[in-house]
Each structure stands twice: as structure tokens, then as C-alpha cells.
C-alpha atoms as a PDB file:
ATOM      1  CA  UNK A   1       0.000   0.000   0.000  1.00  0.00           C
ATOM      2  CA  UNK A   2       3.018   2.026   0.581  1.00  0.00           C
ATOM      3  CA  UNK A   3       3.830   2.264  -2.782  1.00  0.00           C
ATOM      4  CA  UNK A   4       0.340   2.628  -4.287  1.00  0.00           C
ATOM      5  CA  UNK A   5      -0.247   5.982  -1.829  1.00  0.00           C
ATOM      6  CA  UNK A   6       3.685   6.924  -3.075  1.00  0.00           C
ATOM      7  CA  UNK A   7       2.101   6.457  -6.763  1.00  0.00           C
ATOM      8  CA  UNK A   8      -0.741   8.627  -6.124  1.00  0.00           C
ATOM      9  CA  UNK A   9       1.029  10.953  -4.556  1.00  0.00           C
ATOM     10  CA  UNK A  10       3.613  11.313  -7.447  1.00  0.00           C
ATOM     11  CA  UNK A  11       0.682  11.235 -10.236  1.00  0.00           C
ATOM     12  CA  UNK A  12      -1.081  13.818  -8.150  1.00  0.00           C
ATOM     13  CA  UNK A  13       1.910  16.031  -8.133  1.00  0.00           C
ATOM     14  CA  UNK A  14       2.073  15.755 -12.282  1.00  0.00           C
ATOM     15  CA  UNK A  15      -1.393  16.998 -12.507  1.00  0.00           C
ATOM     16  CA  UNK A  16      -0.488  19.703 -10.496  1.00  0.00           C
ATOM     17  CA  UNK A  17       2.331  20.700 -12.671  1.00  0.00           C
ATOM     18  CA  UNK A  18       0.297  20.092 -16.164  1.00  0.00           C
ATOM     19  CA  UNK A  19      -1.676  22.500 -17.803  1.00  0.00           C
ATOM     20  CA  UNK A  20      -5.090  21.774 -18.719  1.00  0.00           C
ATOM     21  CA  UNK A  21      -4.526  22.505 -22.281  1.00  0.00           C
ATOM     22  CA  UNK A  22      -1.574  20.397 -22.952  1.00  0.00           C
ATOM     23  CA  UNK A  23      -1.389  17.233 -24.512  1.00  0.00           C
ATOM     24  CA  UNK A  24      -0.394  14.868 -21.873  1.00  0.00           C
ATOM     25  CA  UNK A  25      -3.131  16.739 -19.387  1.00  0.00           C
ATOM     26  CA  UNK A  26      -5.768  13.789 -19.951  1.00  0.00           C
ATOM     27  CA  UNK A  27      -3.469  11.098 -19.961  1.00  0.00           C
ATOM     28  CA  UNK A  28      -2.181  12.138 -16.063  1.00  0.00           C
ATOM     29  CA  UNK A  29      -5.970  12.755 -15.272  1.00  0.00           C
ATOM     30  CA  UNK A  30      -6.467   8.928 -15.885  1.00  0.00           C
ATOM     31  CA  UNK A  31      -3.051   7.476 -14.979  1.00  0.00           C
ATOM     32  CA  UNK A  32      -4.400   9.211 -11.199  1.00  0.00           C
ATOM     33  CA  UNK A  33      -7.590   7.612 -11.792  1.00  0.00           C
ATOM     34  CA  UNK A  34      -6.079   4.423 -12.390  1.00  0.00           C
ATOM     35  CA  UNK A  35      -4.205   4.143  -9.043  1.00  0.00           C
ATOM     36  CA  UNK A  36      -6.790   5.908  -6.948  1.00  0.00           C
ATOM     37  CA  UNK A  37      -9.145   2.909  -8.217  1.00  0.00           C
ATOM     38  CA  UNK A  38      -6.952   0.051  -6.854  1.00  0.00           C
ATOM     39  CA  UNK A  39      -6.583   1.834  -3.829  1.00  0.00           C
ATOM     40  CA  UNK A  40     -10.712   1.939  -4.097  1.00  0.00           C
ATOM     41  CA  UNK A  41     -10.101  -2.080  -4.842  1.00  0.00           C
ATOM     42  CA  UNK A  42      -8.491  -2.110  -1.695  1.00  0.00           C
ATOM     43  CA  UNK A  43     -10.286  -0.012   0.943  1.00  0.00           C
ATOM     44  CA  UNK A  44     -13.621   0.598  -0.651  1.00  0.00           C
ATOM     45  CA  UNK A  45     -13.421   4.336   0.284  1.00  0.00           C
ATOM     46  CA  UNK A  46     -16.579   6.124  -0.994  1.00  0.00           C
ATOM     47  CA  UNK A  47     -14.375   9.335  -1.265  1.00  0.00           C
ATOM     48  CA  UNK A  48     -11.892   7.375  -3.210  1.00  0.00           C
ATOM     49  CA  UNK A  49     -14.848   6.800  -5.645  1.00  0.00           C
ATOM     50  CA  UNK A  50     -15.835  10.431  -6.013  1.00  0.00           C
ATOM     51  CA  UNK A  51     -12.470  11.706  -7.169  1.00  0.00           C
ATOM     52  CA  UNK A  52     -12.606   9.055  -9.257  1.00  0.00           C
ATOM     53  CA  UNK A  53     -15.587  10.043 -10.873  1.00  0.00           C
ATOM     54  CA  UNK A  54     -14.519  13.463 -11.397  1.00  0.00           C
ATOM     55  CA  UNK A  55     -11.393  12.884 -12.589  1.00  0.00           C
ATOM     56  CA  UNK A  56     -12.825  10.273 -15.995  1.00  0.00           C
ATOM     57  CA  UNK A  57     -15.446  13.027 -16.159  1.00  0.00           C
ATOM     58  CA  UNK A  58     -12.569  15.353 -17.068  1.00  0.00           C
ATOM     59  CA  UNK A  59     -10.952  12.990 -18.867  1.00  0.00           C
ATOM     60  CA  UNK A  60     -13.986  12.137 -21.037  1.00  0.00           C
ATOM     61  CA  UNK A  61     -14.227  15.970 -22.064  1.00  0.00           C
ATOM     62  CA  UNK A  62     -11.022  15.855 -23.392  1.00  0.00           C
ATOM     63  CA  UNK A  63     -11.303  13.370 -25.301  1.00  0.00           C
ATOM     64  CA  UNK A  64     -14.061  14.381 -27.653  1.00  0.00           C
ATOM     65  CA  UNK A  65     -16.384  12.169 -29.898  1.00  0.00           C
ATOM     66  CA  UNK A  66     -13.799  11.249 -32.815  1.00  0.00           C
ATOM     67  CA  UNK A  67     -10.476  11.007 -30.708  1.00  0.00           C
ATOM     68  CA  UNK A  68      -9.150   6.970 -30.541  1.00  0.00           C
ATOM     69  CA  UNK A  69      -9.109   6.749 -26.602  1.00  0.00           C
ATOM     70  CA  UNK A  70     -13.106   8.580 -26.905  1.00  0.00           C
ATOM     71  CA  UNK A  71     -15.210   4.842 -26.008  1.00  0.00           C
ATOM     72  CA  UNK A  72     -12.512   3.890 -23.298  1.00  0.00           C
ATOM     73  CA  UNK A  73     -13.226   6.920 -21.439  1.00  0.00           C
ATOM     74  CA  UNK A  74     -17.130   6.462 -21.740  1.00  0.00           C
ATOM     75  CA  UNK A  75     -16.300   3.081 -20.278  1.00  0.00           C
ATOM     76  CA  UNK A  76     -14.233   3.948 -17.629  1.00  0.00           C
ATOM     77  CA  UNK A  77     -16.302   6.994 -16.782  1.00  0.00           C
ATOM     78  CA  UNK A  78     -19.412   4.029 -16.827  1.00  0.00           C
ATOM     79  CA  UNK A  79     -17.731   1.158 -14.555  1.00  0.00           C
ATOM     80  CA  UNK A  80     -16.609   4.157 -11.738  1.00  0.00           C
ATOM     81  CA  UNK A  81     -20.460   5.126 -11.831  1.00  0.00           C
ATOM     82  CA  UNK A  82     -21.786   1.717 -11.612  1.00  0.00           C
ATOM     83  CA  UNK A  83     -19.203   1.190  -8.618  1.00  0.00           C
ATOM     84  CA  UNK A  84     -21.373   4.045  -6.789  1.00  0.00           C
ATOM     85  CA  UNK A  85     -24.524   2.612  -7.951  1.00  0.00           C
ATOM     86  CA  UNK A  86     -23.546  -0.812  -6.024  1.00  0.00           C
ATOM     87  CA  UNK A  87     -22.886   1.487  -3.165  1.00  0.00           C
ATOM     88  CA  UNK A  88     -25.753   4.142  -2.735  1.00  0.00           C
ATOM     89  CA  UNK A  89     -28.433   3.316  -5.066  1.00  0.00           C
ATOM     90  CA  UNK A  90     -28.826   6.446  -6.944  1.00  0.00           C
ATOM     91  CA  UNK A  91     -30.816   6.236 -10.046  1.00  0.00           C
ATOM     92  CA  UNK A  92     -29.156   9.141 -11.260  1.00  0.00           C
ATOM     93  CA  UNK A  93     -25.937   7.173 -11.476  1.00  0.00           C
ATOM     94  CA  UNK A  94     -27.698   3.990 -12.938  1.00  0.00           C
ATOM     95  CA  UNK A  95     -29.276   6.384 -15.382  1.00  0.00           C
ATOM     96  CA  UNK A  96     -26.166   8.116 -16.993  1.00  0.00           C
ATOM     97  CA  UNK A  97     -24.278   4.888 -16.540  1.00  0.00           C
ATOM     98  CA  UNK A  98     -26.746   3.355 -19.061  1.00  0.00           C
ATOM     99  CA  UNK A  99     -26.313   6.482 -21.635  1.00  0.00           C
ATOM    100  CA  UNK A 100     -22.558   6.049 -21.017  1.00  0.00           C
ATOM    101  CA  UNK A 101     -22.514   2.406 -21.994  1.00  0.00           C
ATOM    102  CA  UNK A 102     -25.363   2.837 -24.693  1.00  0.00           C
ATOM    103  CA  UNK A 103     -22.632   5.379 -26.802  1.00  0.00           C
ATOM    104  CA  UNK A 104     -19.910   3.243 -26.043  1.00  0.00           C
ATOM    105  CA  UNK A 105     -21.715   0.131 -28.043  1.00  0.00           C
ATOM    106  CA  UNK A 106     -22.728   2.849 -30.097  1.00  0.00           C
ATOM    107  CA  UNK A 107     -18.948   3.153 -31.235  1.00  0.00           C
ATOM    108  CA  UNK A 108     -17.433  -0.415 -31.038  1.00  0.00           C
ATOM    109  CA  UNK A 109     -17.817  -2.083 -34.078  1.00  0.00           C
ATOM    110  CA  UNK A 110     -19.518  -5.635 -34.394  1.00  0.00           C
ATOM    111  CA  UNK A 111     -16.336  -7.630 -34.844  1.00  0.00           C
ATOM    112  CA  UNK A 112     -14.499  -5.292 -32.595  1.00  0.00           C
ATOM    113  CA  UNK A 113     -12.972  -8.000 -29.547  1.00  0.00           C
ATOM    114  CA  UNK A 114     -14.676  -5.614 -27.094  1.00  0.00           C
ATOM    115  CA  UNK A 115     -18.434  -5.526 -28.693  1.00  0.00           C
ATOM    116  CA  UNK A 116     -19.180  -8.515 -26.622  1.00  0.00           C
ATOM    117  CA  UNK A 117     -18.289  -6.687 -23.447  1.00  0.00           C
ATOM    118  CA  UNK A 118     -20.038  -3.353 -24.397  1.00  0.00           C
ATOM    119  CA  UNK A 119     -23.414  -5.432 -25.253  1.00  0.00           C
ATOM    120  CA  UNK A 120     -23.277  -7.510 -22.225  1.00  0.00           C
ATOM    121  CA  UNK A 121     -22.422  -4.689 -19.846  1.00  0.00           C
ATOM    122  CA  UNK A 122     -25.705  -2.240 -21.131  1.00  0.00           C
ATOM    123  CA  UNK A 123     -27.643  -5.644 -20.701  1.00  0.00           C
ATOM    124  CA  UNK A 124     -26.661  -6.260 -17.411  1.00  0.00           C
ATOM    125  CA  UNK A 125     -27.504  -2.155 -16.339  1.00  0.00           C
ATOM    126  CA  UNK A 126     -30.518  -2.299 -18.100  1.00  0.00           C
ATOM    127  CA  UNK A 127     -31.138  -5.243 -16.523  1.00  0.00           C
ATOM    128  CA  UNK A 128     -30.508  -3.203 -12.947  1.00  0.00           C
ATOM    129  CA  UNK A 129     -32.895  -0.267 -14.067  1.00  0.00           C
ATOM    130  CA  UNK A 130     -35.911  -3.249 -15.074  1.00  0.00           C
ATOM    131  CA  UNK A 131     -35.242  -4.968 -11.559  1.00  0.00           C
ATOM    132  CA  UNK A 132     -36.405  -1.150 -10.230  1.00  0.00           C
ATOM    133  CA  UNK A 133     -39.037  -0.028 -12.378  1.00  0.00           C
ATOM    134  CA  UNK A 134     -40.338  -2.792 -14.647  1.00  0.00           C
ATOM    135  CA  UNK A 135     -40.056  -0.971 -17.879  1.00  0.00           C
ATOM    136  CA  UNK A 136     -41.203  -3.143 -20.978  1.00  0.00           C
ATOM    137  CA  UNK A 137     -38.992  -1.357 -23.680  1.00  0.00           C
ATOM    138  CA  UNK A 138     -36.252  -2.383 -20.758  1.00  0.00           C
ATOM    139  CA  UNK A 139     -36.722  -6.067 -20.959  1.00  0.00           C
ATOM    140  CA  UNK A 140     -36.855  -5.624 -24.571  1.00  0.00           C
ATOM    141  CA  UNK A 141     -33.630  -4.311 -25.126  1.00  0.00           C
ATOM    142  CA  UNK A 142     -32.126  -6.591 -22.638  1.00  0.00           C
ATOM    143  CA  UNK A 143     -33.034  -9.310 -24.840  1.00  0.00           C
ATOM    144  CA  UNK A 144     -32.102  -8.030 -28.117  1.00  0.00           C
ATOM    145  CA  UNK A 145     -29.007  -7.388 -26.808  1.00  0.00           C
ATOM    146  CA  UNK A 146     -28.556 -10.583 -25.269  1.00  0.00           C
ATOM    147  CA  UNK A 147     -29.268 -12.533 -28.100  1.00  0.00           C
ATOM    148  CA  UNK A 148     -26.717 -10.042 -29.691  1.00  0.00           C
ATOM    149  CA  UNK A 149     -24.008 -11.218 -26.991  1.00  0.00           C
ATOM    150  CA  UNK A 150     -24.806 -15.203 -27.728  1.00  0.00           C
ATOM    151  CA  UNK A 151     -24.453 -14.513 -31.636  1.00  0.00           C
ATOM    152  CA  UNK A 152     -21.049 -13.422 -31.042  1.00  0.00           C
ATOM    153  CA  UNK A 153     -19.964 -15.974 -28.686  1.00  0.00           C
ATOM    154  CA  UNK A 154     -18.055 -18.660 -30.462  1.00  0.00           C
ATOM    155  CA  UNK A 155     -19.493 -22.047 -28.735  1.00  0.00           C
ATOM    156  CA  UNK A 156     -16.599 -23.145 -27.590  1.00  0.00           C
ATOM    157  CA  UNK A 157     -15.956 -19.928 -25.803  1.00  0.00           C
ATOM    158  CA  UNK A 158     -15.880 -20.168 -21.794  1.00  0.00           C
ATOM    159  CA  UNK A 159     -18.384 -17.585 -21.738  1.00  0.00           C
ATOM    160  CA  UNK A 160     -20.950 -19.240 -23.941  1.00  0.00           C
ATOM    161  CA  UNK A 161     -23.134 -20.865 -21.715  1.00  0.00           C
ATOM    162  CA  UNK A 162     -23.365 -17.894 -19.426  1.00  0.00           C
ATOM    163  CA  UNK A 163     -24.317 -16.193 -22.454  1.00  0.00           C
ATOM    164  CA  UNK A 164     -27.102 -18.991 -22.980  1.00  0.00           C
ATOM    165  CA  UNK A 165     -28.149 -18.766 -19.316  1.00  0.00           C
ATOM    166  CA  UNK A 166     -28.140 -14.921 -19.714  1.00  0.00           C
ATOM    167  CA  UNK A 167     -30.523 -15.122 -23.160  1.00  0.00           C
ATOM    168  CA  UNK A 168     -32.878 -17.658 -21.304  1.00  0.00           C
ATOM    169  CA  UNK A 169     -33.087 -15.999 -17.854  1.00  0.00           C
ATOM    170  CA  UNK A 170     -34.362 -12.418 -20.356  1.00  0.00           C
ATOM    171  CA  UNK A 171     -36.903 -14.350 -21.982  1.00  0.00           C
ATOM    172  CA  UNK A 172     -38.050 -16.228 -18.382  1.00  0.00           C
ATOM    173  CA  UNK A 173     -38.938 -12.477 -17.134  1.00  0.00           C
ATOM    174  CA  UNK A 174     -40.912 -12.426 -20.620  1.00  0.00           C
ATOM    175  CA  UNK A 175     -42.300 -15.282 -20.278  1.00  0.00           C
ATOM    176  CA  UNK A 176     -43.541 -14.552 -16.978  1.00  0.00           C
ATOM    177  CA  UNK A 177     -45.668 -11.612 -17.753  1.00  0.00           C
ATOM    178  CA  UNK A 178     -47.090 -12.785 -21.119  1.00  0.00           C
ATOM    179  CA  UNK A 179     -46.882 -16.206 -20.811  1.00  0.00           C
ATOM    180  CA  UNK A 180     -45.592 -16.815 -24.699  1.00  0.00           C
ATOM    181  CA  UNK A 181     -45.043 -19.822 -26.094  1.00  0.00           C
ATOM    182  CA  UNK A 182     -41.996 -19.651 -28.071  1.00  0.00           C
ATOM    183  CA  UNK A 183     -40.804 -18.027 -24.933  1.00  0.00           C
ATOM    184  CA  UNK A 184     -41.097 -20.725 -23.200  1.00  0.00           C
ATOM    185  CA  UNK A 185     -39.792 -23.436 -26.200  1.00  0.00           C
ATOM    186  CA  UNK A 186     -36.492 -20.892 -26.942  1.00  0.00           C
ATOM    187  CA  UNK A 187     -36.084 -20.637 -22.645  1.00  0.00           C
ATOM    188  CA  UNK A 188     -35.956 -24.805 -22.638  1.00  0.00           C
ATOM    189  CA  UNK A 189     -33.715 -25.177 -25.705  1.00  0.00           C
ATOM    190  CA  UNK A 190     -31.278 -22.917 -24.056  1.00  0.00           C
ATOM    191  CA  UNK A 191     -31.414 -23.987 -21.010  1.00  0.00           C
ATOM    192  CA  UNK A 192     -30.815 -27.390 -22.406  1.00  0.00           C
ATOM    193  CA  UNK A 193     -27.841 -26.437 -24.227  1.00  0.00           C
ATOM    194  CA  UNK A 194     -26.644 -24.822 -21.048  1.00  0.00           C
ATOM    195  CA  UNK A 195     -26.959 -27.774 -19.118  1.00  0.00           C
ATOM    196  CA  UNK A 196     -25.005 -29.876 -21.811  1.00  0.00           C
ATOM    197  CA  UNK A 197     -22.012 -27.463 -21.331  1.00  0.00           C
ATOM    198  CA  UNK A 198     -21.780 -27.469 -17.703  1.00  0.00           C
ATOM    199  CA  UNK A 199     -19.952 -30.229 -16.186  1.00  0.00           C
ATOM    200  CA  UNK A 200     -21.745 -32.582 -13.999  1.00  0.00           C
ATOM    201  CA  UNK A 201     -19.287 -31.499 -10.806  1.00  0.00           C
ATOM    202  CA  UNK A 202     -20.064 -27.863 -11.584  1.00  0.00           C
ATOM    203  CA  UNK A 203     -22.294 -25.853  -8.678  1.00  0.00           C
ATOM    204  CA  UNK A 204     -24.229 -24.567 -11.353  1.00  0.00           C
ATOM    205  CA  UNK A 205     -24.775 -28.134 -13.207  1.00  0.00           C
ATOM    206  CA  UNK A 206     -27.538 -28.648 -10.203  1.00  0.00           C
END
């Protein structure tokens, strides 16, 4: 820990000494960032996670629409918000973290290696805003994007059958409230492909 807080302290120091215009000032915004999150990792500090948050927020205005590092910073700017979601609750966070993530998938390309991620992580905070508030168009989305996520998934892929779990568990909620058929028939195909991927000493295989 003694050299993390010596880190910080020495990153801190070079965004003292940068000016905000020049071209290395966003890059010492999130190298801080960076090491004030595993020190978050570490201690779980709620103040920690503020700085944090203002710090990509900075970040993310200097690095406009169109500039290469533009979708990590909505990213980055996204996960520190969802951390303080976890925490507190507030639907304001939940809210921008989902506009975050939406033009983040927005700007990865379909056969970009991260497109998975950036479908799977909207899912999973629209997912968050439905458990809240039951929207319709939420559940939708979920599973459009879902079934986005499993299309990409090569089977033999270690995340494929959570992505099969993932697709079924949408359509289950679905399923629930309208009671459709094909619902039901796509849940139990998945499910059953699931079940043939999960070894038989697995916890989940029960």
C-alpha cells in the first residue's frame, strides 16, 4: 500500500504541474484515476470513488467524440459510476451509466474484440434499471441485446453458456408476464444447451 499511496502521490503532483490545455493533461488525469481505483479495490473508500468520478469526467471531455481513446473513457467513466450505484443506489448514477454504456456500443464495431463486453455490460444495467421499475422497452432491449451477446460468442468460448443462461433468464422475465409460447420453447432449448455445457461437478450443473 506504501507504494500505491507513493504512486498517487507522485501522479497527483504531475497533474499539479500540467496544464489543462496540454497534450499529456488527460493522460495524467487517468493514470491518477487508475491508481486511486486500486486503492478503491483495496479499501472501498466512498471518497476514493468520487475523485474518481470526477477525474474520468474530465478525462472524457477531453477526449471528444472522434479522438481513438473517446469509447474507453465512456467506459471507464461508466464502470466508476456503476461502482457508486452498487454502493448508494442512486438512479441518477444507474441512469447516466446506461447512456454512457449505450454510446460506447454505439462506437465499437460488431467484430471489434470488445463488442461482446459493451453489449453484455448495457444488458446487465438495463437489466438493474428493469429490476427497479419494470419498464417493458427495458426487458426488450435486454433481450435483443442478449441474443446479440450469444451470436457473437463462439461455442466453444468459456463464456458461452453464461451467455445462454443470460438469453434464457431475459426471456423467463418475458415469459412470466405474457406467458408466450416460443418463450417458453427458446427458454428450454437454451437452457438445455446450457446444461449440456456445464460439467456434472459444476455448482451450477444442479
Amino acid at each position: 500500500m506504501n507504494d500505491l499511496q507513493e504512486t498517487i502521490d507522485l501522479q497527483r503532483s504531475v497533474l499539479q504541474l500540467t496544464p489543462e490545455g496540454h497534450p499529456k493533461y488527460a493522460v495524467a488525469l487517468v493514470n491518477l484515476a487508475d491508481s486511486l481505483h486500486e486503492r478503491f479495490v483495496r479499501r472501498s473508500g466512498v471518497d476514493n470513488l468520487r475523485e474518481i468520478i470526477d477525474l474520468r469526467r474530465s478525462a472524457l471531455k477531453l477526449t471528444p467524440e472522434g479522438h481513438p481513446k473517446h469509447a474507453v473513457a465512456l467506459v471507464n467513466l461508466a464502470d466508476s459510476l456503476h461502482e457508486r450505484f452498487k454502493r448508494q443506489s442512486g438512479m441518477d448514477d444507474l441512469q447516466e451509466t446506461i447512456d454512457l454504456r449505450r454510446s460506447a456500443l454505439q462506437l465499437t464495431p460488431e467484430g471489434h474484440p470488445e463488442c461482446v463486453v459493451a453489449l453484455v455490460d448495457l444488458a446487465d444495467s438495463l437489466h438493474e434499471r428493469f429490476e427497479r421499475q419494470s419498464g417493458i422497452y427495458d426487458l426488450w432491449e435486454i433481450i435483443d441485446l442478449r441474443r446479440s451477446a450469444l451470436k457473437l460468442t463462439p461455442e466453444g468460448h468459456p463464456k458461452y453458456a453464461v451467455a445462454l443462461v443470460n438469453l434464457a433468464d431475459s426471456l423467463h422475465e418475458r415469459f412470466k408476464r405474457w406467458g408466450g409460447m416460443e418463450d417458453l420453447q427458446e427458454i428450454i432449448d437454451l437452457r438445455r444447451s446450457a446444461l449440456k455445457l456445464t460439467p456434472k461437478w459444476h455448482p451450477k450443473h444442479a
